[in-house]
C-alpha atoms as a PDB file:
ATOM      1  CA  UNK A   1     -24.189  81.314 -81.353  1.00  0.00           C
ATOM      2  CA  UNK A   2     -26.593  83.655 -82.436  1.00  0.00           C
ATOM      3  CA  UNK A   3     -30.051  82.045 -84.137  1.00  0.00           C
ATOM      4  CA  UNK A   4     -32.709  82.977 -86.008  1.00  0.00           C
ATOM      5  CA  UNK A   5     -36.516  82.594 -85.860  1.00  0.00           C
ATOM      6  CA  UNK A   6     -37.603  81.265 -89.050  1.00  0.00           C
ATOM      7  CA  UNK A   7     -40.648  82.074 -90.254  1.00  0.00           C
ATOM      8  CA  UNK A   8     -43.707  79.417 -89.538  1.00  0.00           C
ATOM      9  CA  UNK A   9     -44.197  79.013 -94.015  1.00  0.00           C
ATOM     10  CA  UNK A  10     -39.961  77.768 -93.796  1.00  0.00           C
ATOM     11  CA  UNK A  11     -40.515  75.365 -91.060  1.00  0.00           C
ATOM     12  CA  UNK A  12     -40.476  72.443 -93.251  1.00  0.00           C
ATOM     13  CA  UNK A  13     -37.485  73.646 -94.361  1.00  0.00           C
ATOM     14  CA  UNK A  14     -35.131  74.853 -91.868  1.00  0.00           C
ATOM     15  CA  UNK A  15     -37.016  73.905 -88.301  1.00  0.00           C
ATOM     16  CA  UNK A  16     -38.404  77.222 -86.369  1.00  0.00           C
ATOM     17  CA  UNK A  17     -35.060  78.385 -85.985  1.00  0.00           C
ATOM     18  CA  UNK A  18     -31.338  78.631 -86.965  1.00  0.00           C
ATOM     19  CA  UNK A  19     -27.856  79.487 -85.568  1.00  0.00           C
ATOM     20  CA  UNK A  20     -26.888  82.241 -88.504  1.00  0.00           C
ATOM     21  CA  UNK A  21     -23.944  80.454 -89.334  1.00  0.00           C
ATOM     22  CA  UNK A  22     -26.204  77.700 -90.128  1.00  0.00           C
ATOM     23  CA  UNK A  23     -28.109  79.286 -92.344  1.00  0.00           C
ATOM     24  CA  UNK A  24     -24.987  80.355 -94.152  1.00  0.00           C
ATOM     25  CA  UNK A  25     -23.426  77.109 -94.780  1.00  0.00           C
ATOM     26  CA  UNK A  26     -26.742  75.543 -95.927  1.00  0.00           C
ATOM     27  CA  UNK A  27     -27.129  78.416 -98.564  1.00  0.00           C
ATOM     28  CA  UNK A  28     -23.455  78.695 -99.651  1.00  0.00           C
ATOM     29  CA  UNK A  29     -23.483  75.141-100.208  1.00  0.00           C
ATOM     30  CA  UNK A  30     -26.357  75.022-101.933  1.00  0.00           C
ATOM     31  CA  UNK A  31     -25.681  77.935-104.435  1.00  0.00           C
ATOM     32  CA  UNK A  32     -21.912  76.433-104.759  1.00  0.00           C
ATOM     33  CA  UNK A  33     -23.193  72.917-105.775  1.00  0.00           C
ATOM     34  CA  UNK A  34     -25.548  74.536-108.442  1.00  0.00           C
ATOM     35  CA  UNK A  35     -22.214  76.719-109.785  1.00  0.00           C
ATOM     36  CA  UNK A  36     -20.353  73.293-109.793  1.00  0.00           C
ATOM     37  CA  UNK A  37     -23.231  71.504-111.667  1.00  0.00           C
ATOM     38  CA  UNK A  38     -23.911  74.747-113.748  1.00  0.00           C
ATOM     39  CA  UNK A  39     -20.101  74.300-115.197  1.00  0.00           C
ATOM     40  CA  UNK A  40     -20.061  70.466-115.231  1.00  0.00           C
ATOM     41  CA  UNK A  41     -23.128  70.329-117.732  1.00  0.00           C
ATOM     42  CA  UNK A  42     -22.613  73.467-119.836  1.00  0.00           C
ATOM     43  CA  UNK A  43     -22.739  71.588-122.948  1.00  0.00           C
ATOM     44  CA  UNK A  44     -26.386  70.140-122.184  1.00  0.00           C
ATOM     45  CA  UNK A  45     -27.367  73.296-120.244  1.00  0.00           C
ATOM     46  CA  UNK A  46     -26.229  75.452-123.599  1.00  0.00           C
ATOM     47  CA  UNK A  47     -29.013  73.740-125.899  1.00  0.00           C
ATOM     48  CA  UNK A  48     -31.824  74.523-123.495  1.00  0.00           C
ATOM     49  CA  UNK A  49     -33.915  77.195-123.129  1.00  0.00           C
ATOM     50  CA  UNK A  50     -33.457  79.400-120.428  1.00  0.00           C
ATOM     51  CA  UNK A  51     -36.429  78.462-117.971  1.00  0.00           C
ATOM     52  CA  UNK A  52     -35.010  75.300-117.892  1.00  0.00           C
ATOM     53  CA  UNK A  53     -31.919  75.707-117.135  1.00  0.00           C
ATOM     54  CA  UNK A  54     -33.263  77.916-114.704  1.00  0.00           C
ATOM     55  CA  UNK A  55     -35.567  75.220-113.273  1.00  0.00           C
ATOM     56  CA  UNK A  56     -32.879  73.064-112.969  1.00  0.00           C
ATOM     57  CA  UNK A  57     -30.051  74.819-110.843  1.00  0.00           C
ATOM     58  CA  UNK A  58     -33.186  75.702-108.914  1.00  0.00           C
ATOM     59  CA  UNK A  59     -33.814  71.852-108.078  1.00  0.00           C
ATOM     60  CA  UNK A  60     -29.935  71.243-107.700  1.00  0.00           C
ATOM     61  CA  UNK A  61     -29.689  74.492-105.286  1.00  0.00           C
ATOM     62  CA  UNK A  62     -32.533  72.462-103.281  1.00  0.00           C
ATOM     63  CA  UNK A  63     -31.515  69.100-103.408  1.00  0.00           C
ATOM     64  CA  UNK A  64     -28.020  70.611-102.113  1.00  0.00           C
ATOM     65  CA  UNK A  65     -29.156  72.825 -99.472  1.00  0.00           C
ATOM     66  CA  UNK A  66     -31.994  70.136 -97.768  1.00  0.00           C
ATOM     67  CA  UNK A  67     -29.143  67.863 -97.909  1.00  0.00           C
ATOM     68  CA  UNK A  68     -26.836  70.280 -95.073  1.00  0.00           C
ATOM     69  CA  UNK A  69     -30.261  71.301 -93.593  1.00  0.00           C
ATOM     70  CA  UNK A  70     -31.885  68.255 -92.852  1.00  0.00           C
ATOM     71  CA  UNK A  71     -28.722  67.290 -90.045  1.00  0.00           C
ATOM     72  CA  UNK A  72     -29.293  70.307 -88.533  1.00  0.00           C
ATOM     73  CA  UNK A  73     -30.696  69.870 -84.717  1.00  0.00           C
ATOM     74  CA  UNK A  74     -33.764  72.892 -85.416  1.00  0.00           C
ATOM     75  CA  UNK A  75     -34.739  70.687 -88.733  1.00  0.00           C
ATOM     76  CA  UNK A  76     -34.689  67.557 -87.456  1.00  0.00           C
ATOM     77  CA  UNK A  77     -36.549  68.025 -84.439  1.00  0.00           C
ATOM     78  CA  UNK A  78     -38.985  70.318 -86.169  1.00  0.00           C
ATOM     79  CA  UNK A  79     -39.943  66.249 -88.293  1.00  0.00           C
ATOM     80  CA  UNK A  80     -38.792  64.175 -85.547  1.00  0.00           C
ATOM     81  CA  UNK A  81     -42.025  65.761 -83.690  1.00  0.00           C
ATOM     82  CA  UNK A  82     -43.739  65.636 -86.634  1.00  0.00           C
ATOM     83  CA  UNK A  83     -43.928  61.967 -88.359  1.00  0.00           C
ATOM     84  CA  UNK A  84     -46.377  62.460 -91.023  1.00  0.00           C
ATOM     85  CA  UNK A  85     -45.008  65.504 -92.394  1.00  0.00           C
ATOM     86  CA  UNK A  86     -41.590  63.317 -92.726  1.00  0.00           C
ATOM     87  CA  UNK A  87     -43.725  61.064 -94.302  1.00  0.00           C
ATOM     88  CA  UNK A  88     -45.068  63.323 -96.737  1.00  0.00           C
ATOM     89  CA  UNK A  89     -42.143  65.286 -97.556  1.00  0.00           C
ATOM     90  CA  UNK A  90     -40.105  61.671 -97.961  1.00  0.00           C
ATOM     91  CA  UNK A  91     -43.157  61.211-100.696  1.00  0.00           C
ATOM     92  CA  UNK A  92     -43.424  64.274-102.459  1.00  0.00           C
ATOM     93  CA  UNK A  93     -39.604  64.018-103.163  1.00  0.00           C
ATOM     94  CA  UNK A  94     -39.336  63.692-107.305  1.00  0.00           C
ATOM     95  CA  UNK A  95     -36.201  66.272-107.862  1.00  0.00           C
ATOM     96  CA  UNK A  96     -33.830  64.019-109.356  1.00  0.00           C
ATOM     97  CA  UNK A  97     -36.795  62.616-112.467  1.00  0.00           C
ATOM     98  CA  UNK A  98     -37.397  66.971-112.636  1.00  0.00           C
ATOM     99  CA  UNK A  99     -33.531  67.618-113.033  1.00  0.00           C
ATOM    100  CA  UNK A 100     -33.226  64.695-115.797  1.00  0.00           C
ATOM    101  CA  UNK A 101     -36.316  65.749-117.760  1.00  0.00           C
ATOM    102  CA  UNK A 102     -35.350  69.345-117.632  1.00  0.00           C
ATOM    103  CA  UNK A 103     -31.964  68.602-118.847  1.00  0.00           C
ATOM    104  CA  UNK A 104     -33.186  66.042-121.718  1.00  0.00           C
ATOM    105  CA  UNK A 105     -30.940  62.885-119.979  1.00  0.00           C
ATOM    106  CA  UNK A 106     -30.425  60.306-117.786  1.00  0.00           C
ATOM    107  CA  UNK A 107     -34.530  60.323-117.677  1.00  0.00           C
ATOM    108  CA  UNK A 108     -34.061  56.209-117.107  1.00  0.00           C
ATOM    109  CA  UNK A 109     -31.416  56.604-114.294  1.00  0.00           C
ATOM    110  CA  UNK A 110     -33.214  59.143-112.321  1.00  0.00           C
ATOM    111  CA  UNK A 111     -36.346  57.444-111.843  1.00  0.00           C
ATOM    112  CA  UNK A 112     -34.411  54.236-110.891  1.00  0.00           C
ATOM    113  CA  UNK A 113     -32.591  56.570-108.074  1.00  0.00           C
ATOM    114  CA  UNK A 114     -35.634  57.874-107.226  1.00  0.00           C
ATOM    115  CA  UNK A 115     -37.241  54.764-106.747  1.00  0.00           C
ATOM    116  CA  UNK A 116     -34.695  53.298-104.573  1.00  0.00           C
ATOM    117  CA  UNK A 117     -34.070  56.085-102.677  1.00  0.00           C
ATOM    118  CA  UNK A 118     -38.208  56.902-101.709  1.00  0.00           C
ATOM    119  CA  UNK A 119     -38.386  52.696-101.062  1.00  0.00           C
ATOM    120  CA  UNK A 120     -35.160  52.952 -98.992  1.00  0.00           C
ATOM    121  CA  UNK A 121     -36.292  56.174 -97.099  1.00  0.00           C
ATOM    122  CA  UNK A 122     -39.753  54.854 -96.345  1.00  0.00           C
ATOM    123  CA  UNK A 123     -38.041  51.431 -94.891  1.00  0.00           C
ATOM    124  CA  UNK A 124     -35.627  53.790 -92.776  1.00  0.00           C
ATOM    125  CA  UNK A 125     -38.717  56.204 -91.646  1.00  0.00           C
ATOM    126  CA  UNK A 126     -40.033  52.954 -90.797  1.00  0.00           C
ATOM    127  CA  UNK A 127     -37.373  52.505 -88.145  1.00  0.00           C
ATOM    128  CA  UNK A 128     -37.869  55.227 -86.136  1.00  0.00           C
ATOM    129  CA  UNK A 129     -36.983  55.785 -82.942  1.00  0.00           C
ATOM    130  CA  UNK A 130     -34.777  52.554 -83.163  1.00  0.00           C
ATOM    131  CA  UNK A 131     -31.818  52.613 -82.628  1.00  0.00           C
ATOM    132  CA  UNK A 132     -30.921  50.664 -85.574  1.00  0.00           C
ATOM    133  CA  UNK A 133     -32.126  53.335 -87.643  1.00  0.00           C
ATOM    134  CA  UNK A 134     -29.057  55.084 -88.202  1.00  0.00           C
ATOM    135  CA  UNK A 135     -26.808  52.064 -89.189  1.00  0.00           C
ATOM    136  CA  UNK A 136     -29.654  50.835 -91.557  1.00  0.00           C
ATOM    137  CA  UNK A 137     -29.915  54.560 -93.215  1.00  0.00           C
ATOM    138  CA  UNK A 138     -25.775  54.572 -93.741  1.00  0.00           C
ATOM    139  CA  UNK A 139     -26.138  50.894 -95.038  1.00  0.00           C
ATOM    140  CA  UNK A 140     -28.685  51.650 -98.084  1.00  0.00           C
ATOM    141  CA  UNK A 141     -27.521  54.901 -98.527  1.00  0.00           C
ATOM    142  CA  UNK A 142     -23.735  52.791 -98.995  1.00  0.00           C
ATOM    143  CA  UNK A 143     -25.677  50.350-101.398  1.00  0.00           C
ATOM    144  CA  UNK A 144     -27.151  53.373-103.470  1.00  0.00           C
ATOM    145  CA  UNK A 145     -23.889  55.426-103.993  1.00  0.00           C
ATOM    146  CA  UNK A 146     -22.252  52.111-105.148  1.00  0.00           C
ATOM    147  CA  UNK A 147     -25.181  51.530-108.023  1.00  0.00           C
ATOM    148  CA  UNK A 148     -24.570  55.185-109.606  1.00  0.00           C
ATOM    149  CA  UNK A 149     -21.524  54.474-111.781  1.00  0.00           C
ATOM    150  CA  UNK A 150     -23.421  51.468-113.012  1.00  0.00           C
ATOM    151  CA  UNK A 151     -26.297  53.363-114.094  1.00  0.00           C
ATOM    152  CA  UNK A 152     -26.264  53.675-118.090  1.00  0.00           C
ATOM    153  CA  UNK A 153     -26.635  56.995-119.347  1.00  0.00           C
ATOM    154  CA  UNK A 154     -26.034  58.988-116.550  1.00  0.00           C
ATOM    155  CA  UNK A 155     -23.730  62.066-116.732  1.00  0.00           C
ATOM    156  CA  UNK A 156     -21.711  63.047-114.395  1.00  0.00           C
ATOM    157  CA  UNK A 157     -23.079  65.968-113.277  1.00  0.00           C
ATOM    158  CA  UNK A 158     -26.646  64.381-112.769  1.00  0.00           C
ATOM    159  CA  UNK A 159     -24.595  61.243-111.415  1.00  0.00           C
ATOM    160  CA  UNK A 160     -23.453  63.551-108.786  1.00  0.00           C
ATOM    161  CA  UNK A 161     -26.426  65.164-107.863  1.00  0.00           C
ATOM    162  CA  UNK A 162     -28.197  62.010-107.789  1.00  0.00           C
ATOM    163  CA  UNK A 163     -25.777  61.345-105.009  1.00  0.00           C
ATOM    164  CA  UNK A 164     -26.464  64.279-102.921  1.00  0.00           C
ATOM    165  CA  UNK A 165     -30.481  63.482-103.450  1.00  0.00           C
ATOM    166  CA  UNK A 166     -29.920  59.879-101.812  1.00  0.00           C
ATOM    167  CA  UNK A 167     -28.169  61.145 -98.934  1.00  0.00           C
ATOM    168  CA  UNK A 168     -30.532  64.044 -98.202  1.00  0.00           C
ATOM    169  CA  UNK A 169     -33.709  62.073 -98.532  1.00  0.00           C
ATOM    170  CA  UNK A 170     -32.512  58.694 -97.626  1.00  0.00           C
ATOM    171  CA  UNK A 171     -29.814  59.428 -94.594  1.00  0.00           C
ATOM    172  CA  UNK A 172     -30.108  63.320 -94.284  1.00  0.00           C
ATOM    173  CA  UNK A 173     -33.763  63.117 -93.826  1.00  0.00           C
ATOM    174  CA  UNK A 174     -34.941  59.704 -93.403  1.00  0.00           C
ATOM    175  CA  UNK A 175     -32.806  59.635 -90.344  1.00  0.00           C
ATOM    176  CA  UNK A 176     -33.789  61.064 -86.622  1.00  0.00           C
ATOM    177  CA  UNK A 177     -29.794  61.802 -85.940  1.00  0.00           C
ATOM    178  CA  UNK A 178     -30.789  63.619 -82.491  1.00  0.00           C
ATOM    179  CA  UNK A 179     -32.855  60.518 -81.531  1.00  0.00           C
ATOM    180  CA  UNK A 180     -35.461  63.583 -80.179  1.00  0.00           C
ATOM    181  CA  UNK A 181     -38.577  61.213 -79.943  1.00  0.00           C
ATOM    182  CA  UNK A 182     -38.382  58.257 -77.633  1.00  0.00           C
ATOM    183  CA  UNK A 183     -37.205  55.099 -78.720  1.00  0.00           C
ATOM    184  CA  UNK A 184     -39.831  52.281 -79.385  1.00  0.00           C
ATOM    185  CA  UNK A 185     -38.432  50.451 -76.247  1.00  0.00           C
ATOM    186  CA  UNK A 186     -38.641  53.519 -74.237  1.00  0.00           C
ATOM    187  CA  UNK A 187     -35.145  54.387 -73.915  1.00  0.00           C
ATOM    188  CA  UNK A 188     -34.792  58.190 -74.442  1.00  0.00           C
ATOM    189  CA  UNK A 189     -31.608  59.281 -76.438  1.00  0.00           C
ATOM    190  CA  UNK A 190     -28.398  58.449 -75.513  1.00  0.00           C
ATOM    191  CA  UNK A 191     -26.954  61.303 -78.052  1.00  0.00           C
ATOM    192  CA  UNK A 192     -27.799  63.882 -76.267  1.00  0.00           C
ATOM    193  CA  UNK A 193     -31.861  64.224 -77.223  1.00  0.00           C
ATOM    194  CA  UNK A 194     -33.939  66.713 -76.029  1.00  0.00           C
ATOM    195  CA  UNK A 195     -37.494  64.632 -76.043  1.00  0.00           C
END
């Protein structure tokens, strides 16, 4: 499969380097959810001025595209070597309050899906190189998806992005899926790591 080299400014986004097709699926997916979410809230996207609308399919395009990104092998290597960066990009993470304050709703729900999904990550992050990690990441991500339709005032647009920002930052991220680092009790990866 052919890759890519990405360049060392992308790194924290797709890992030093790509297969092509990769690249591809992360981008069409990301574009496609922002088309989906683009047609899904035309009525509050219609009131807004441009910028931020703009903004917002901006943030979407990103939450959607880290979400494919983050499982690939070059990405999660590229953090599994690096634990504070995970830790500071699992921190920085405040998409879902931008998306809700640039569309005018749902401000309420956002933050509360924000801050379960930062608390959750951090308590998965915790659990690296466990191999409990992965079970405990799929269990609060589980919990979090079942909360969004009881959310009040949350549309269904945002309630589906809201989704896709849980699983990249809780599960897609949170997670070491290549188990790349040693475990805690020394084992090295029995899915196939390369650390």
């Amino acid at each position: 499969m052919k890759t890519l080299r990405i360049h060392p400014h992308l790194h924290d986004v797709f890992g030093e380097e790509q297969p092509l097709v990769y690249l591809a699926a992360i981008l069409l997916f990301g574009v496609g959810v922002a088309v989906v979410f683009a047609m899904a809230a035309f009525p509050l996207l219609a009131e807004l001025a441009w910028w931020r609308t703009a903004l917002a399919l901006v943030l979407v395009l990103d939450i959607a595209a880290g979400c494919v990104a983050n499982f690939t092998p070059s990405t999660n290597d590229f953090y599994a070597a690096r634990p504070r960066n995970r830790r500071v990009f699992i921190a920085i993470h405040f998409h879902i309050i931008l998306v809700a304050l640039l569309v005018g709703t749902g401000i309420s729900a956002a933050v509360a899906v924000w801050a379960y999904t930062i608390v959750a990550a951090a308590l998965v992050n915790l659990l690296a190189g466990r191999s409990a990690q992965t079970f405990v990441g799929g269990l609060l991500l589980a919990i979090g998806l079942t909360g969004l339709p009881l959310l009040p005032g949350l549309p269904p647009a945002l309630m589906a992005v809201s989704g896709l920002f849980m699983l990249k930052v809780l599960f897609s991220f949170a997670v070491d899926h290549y188990r790349t680092v040693p475990s805690r009790d020394g084992d090295a990866s029995k899915n196939g790591g390369r650390g």
